[in-house]
PDB file of N, CA and C in Angstrom:
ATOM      1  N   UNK A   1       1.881  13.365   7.532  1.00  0.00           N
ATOM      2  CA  UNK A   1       1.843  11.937   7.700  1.00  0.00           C
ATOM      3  C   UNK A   1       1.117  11.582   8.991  1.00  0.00           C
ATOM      4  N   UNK A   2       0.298  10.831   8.521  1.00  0.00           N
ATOM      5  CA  UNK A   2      -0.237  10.016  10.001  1.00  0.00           C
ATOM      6  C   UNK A   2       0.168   9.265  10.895  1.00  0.00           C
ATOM      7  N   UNK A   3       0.064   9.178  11.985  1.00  0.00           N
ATOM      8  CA  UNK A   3       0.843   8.234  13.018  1.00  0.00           C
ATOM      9  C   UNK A   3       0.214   7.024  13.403  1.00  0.00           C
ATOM     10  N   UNK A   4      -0.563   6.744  12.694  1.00  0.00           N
ATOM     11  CA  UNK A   4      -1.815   5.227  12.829  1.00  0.00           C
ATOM     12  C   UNK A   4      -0.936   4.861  11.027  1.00  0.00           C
ATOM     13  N   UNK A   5      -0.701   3.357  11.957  1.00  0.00           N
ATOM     14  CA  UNK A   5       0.050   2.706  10.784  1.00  0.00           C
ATOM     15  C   UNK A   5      -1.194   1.862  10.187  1.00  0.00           C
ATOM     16  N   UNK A   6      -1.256   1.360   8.912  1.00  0.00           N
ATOM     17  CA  UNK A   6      -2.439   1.328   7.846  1.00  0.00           C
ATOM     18  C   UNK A   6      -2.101   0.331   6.873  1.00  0.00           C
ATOM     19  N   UNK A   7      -2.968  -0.509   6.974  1.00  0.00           N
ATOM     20  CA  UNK A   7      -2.718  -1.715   5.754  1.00  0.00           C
ATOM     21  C   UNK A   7      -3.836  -1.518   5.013  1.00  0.00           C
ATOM     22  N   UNK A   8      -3.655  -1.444   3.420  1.00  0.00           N
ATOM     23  CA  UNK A   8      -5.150  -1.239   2.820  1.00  0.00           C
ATOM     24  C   UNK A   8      -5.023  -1.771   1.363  1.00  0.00           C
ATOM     25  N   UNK A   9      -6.076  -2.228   1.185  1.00  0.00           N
ATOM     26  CA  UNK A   9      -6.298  -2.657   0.224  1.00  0.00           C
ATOM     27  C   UNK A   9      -7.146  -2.289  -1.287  1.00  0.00           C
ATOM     28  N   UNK A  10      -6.328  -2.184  -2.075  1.00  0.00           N
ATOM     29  CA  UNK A  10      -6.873  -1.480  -3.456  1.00  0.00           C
ATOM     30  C   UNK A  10      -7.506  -2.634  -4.134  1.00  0.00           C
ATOM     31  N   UNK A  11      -7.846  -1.873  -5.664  1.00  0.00           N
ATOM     32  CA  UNK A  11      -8.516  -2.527  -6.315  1.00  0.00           C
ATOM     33  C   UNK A  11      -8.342  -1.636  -7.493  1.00  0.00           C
ATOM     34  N   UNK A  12      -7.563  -1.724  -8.786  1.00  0.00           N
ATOM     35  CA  UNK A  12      -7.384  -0.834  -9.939  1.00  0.00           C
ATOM     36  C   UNK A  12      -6.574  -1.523 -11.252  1.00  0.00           C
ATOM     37  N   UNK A  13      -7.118  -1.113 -12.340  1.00  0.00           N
ATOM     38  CA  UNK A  13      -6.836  -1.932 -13.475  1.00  0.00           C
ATOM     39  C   UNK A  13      -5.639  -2.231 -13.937  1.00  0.00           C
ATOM     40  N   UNK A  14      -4.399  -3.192 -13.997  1.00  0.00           N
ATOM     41  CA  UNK A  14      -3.216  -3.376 -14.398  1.00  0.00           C
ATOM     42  C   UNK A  14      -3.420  -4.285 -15.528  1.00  0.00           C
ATOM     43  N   UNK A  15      -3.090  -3.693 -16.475  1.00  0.00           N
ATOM     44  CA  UNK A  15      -3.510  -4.038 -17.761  1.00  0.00           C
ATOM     45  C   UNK A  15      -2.427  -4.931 -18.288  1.00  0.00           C
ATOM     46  N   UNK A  16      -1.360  -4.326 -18.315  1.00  0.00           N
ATOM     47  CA  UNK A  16       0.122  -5.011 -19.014  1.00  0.00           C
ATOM     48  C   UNK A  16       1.090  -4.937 -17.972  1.00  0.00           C
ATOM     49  N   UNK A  17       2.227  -5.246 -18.714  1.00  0.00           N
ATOM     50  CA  UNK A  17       3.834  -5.161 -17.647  1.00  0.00           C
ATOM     51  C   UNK A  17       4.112  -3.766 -17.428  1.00  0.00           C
ATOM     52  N   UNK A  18       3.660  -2.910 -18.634  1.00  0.00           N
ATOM     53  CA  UNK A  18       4.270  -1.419 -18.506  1.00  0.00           C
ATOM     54  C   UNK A  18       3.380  -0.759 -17.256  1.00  0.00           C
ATOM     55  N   UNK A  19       2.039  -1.077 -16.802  1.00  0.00           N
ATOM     56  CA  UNK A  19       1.158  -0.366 -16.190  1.00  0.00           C
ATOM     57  C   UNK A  19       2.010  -1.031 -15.118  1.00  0.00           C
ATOM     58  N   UNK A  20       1.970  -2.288 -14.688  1.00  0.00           N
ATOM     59  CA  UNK A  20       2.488  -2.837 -13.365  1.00  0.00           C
ATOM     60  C   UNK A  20       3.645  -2.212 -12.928  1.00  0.00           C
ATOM     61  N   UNK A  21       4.850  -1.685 -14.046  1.00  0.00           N
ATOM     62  CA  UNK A  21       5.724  -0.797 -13.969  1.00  0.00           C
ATOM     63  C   UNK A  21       5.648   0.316 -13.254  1.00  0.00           C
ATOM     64  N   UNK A  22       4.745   0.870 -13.905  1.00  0.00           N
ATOM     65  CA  UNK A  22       4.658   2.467 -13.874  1.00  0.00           C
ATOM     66  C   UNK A  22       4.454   2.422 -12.466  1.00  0.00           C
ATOM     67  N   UNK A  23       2.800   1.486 -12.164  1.00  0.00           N
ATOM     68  CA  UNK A  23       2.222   1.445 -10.603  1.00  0.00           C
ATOM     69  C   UNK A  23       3.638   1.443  -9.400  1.00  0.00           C
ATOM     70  N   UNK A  24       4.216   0.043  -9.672  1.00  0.00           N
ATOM     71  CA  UNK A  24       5.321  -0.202  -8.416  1.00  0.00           C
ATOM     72  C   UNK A  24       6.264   1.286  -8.408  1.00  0.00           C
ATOM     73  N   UNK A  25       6.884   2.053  -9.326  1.00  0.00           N
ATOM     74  CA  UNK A  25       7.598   3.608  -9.248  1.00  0.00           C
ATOM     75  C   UNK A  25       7.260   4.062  -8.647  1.00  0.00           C
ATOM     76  N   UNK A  26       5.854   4.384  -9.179  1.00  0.00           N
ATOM     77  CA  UNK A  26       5.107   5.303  -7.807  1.00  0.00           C
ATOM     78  C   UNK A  26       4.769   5.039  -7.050  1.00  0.00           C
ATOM     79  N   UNK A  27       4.475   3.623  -6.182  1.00  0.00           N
ATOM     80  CA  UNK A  27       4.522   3.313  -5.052  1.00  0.00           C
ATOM     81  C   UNK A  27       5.775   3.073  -4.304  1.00  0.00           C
ATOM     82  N   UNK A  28       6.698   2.853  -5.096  1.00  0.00           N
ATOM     83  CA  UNK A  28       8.256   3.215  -4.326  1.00  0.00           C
ATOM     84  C   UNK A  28       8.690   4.638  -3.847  1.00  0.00           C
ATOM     85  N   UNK A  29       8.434   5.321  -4.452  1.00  0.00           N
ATOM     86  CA  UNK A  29       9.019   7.127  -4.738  1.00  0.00           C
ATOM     87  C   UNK A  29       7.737   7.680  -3.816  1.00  0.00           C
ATOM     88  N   UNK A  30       6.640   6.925  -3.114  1.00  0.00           N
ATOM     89  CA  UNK A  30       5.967   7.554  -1.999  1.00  0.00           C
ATOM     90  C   UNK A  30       6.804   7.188  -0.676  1.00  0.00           C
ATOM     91  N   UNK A  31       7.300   8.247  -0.050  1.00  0.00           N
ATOM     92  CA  UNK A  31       7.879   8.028   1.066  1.00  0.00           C
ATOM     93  C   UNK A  31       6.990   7.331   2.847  1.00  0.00           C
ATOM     94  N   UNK A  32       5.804   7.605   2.326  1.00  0.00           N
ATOM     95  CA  UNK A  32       4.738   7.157   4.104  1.00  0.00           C
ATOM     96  C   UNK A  32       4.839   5.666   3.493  1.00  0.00           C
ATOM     97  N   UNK A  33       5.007   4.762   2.311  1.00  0.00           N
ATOM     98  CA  UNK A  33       4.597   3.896   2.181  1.00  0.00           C
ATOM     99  C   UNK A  33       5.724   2.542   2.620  1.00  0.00           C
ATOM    100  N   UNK A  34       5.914   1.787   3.141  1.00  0.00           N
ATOM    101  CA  UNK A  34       6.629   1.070   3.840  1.00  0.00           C
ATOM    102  C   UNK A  34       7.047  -0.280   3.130  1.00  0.00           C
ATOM    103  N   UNK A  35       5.747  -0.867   2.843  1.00  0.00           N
ATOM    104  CA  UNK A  35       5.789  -2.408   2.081  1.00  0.00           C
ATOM    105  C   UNK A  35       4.337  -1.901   1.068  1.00  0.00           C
ATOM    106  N   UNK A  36       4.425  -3.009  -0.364  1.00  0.00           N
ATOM    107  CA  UNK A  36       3.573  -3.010  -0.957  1.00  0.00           C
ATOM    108  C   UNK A  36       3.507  -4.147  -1.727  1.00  0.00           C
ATOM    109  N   UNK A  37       2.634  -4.546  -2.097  1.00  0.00           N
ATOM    110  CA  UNK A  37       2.290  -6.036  -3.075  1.00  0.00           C
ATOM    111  C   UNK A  37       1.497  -5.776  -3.827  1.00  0.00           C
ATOM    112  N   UNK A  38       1.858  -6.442  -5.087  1.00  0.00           N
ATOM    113  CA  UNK A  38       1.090  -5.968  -6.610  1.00  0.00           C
ATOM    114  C   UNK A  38       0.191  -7.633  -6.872  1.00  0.00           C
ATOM    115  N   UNK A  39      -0.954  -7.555  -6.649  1.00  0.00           N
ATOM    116  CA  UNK A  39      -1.337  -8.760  -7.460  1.00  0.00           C
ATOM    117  C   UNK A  39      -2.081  -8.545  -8.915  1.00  0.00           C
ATOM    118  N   UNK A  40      -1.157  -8.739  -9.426  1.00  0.00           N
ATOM    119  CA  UNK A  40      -1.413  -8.595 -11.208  1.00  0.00           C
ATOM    120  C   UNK A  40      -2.804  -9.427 -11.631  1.00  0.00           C
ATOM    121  N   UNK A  41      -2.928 -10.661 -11.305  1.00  0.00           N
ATOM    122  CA  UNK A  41      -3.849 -11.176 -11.874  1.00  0.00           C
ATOM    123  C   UNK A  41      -5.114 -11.582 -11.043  1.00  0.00           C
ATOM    124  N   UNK A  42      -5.119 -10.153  -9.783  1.00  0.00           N
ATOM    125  CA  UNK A  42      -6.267 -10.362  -8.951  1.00  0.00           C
ATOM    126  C   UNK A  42      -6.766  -8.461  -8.801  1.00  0.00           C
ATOM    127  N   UNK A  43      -5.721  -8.018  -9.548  1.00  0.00           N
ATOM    128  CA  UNK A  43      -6.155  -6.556  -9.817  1.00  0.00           C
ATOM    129  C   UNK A  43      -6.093  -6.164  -8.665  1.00  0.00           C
ATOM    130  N   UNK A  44      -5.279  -6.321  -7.806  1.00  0.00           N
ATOM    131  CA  UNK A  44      -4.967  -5.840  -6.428  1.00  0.00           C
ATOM    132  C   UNK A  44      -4.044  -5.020  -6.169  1.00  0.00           C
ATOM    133  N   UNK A  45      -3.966  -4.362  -5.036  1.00  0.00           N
ATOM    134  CA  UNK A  45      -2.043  -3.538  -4.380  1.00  0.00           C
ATOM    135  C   UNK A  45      -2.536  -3.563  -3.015  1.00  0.00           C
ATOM    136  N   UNK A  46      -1.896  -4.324  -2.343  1.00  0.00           N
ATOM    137  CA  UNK A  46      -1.378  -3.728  -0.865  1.00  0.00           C
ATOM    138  C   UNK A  46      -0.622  -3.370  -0.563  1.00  0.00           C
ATOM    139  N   UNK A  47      -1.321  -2.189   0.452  1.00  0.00           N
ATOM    140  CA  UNK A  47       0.038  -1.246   0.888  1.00  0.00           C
ATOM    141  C   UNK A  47       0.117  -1.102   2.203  1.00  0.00           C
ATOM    142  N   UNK A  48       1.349  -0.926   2.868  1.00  0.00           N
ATOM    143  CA  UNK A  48       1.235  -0.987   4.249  1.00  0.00           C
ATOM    144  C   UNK A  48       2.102   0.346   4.728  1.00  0.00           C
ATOM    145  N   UNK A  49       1.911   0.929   5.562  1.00  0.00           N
ATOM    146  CA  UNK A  49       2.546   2.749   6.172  1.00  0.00           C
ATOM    147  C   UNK A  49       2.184   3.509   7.415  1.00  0.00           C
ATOM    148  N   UNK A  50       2.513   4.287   7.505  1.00  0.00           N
ATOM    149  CA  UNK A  50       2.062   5.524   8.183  1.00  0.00           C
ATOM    150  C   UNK A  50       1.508   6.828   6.792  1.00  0.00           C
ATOM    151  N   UNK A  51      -0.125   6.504   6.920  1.00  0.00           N
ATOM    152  CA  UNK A  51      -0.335   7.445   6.123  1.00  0.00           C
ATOM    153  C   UNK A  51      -1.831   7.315   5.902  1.00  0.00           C
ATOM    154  N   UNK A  52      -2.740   8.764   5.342  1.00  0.00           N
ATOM    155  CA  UNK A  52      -4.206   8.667   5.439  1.00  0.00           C
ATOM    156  C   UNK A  52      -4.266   8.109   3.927  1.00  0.00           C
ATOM    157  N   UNK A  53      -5.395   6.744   4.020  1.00  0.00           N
ATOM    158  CA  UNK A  53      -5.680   6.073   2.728  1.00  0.00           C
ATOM    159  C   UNK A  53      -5.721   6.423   1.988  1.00  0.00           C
ATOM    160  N   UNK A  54      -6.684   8.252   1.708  1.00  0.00           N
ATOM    161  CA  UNK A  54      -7.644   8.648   1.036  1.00  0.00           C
ATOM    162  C   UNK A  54      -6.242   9.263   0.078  1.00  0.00           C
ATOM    163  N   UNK A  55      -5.402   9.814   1.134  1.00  0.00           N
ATOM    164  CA  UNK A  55      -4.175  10.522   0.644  1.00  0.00           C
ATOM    165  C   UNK A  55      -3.777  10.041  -0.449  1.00  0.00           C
ATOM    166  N   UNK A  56      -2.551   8.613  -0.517  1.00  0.00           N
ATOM    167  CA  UNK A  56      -2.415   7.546  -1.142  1.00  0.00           C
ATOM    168  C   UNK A  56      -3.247   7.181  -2.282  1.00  0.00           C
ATOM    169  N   UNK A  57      -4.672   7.060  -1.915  1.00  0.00           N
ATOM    170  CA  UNK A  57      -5.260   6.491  -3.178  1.00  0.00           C
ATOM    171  C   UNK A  57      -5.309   7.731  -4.526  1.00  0.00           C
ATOM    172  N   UNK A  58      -5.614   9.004  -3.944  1.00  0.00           N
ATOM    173  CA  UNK A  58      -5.670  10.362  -4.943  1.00  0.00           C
ATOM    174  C   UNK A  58      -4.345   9.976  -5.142  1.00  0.00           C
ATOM    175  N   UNK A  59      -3.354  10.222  -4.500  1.00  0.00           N
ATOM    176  CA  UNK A  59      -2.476  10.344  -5.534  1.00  0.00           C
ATOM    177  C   UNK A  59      -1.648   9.237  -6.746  1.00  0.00           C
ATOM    178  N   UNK A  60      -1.993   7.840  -6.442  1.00  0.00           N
ATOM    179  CA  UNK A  60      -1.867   6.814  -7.164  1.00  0.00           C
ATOM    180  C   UNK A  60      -3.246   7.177  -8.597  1.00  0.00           C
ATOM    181  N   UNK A  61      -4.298   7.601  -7.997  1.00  0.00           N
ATOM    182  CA  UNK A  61      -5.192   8.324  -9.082  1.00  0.00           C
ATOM    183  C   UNK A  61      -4.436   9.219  -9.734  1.00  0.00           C
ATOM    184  N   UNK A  62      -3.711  10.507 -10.139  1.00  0.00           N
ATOM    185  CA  UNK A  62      -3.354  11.114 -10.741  1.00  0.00           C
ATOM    186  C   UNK A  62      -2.344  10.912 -11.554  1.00  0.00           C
ATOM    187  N   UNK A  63      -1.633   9.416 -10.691  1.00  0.00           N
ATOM    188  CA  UNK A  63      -0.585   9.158 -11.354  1.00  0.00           C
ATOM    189  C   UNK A  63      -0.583   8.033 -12.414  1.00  0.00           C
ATOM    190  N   UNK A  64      -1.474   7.447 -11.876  1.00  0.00           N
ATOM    191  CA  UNK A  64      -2.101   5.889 -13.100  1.00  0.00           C
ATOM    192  C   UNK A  64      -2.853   6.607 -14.356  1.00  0.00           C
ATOM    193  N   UNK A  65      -3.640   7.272 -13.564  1.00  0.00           N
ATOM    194  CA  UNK A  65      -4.891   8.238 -14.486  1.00  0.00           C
ATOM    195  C   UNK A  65      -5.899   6.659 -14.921  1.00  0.00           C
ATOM    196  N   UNK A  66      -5.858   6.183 -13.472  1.00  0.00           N
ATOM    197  CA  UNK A  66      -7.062   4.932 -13.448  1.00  0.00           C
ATOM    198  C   UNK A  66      -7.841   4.983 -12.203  1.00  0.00           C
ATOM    199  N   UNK A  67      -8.913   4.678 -12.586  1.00  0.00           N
ATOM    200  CA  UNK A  67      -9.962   4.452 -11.409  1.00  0.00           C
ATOM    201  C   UNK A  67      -9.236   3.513 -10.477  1.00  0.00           C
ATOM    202  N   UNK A  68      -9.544   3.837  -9.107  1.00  0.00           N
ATOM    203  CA  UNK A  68      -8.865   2.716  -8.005  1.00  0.00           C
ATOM    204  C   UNK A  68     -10.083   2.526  -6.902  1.00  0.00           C
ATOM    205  N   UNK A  69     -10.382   1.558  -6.812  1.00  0.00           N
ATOM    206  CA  UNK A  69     -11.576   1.289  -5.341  1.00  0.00           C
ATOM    207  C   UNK A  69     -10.721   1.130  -4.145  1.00  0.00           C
ATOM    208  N   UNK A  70     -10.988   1.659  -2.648  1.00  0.00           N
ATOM    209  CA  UNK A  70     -10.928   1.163  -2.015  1.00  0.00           C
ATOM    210  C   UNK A  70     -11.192  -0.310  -1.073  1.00  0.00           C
ATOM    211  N   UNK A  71     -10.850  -1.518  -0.857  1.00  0.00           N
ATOM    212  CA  UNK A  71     -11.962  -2.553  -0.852  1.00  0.00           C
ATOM    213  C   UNK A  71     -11.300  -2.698   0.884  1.00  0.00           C
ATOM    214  N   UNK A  72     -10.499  -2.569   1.488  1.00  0.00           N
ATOM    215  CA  UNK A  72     -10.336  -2.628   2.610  1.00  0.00           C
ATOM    216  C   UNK A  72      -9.467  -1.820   3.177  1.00  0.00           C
ATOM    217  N   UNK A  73      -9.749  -1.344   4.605  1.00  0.00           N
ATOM    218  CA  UNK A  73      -8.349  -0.411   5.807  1.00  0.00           C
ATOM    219  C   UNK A  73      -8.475  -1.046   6.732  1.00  0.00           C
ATOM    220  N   UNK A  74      -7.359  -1.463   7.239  1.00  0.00           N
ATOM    221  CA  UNK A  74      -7.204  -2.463   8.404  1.00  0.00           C
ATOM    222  C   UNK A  74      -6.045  -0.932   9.089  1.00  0.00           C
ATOM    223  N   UNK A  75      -6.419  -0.493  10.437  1.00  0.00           N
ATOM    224  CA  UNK A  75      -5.853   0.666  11.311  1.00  0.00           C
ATOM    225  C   UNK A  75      -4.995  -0.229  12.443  1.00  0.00           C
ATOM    226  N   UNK A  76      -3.765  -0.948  12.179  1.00  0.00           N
ATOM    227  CA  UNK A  76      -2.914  -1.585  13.611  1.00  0.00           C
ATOM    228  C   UNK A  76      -2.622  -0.520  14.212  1.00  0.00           C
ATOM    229  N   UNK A  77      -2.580  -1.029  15.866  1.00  0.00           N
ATOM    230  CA  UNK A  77      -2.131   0.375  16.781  1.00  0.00           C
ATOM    231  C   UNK A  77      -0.869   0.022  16.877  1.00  0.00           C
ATOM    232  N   UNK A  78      -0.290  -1.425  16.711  1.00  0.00           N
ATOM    233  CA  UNK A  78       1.382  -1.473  16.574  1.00  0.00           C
ATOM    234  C   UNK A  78       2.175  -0.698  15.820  1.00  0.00           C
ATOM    235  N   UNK A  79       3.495  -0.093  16.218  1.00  0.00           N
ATOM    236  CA  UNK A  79       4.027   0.208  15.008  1.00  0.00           C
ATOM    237  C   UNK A  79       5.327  -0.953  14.635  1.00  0.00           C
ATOM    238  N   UNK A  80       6.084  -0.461  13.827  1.00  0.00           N
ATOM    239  CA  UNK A  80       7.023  -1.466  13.307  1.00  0.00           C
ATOM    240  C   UNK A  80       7.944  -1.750  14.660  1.00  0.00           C
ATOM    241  N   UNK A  81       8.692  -0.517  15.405  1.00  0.00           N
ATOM    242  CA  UNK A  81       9.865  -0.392  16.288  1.00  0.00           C
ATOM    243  C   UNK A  81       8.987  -1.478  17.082  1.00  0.00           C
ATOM    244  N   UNK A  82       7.873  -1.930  17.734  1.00  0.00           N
ATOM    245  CA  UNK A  82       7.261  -2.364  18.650  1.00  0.00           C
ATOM    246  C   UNK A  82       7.268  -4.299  18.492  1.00  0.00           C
ATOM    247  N   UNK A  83       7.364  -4.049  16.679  1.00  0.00           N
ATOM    248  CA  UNK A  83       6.634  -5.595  16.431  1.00  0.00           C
ATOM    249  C   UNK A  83       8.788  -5.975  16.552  1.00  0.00           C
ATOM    250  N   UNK A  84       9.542  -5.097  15.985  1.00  0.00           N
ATOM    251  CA  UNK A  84      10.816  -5.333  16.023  1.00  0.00           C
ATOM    252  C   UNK A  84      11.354  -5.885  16.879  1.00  0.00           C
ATOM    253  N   UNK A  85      10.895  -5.173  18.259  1.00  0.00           N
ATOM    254  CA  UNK A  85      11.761  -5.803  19.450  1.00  0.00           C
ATOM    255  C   UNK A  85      10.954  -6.925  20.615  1.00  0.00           C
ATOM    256  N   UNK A  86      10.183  -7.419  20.063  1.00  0.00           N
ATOM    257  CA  UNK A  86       9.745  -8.897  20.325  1.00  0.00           C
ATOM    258  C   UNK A  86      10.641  -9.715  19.839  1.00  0.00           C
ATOM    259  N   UNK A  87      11.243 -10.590  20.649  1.00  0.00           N
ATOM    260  CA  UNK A  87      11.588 -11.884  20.153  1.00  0.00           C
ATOM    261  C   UNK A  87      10.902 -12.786  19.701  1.00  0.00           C
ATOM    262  N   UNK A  88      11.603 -13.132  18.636  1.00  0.00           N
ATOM    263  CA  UNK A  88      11.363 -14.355  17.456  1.00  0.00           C
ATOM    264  C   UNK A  88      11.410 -15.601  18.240  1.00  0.00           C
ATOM    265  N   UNK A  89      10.568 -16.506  18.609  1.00  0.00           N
ATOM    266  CA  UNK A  89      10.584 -17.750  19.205  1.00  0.00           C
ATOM    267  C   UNK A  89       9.667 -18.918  18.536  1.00  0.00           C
ATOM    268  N   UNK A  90      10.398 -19.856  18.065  1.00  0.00           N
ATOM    269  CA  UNK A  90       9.741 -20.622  17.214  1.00  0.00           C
ATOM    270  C   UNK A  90       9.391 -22.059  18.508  1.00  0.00           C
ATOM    271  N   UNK A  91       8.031 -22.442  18.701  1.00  0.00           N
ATOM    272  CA  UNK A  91       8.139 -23.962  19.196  1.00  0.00           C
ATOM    273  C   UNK A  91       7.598 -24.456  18.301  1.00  0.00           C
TER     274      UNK A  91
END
């Protein structure tokens, strides 16, 4: 696992409810992966972690058995413990 936390953005075919299914399992049951968002009707997934993209995307490849593009990696040097203990201050 990598220690550069990683927001990235896919691009891969979700066809029906069962594919959107299958996708969110295996993006749950990956342990580097932290948060993720499925946009069904923009053919999207973001995912957010500690982990190398390339990693992630092969293996969402083997497991969809669908082509996936990369379309963006955004590399924050924050990690979570850091953004945690800032206080929340609303004006």
């Amino acid at each position: 696992m990598s220690n550069q936390y990683c927001c990235m953005v896919m691009r891969l075919n979700i066809d029906c409810n069962a594919c959107c299914r299958k996708l969110r399992r295996a993006l749950l049951n990956m342990k580097e992966i932290e948060t993720h968002l499925i946009e069904k009707e923009h053919y999207r997934v973001i995912v957010c972690g500690r982990f190398r993209p390339a990693d992630v995307a092969i293996k969402l490849r083997k497991k969809m058995n669908r082509r996936i593009e990369i379309l963006e990696i955004q590399e924050l040097e924050r990690s979570n413990e850091e953004m945690d203990q800032r206080p929340m201050i609303a004006v």
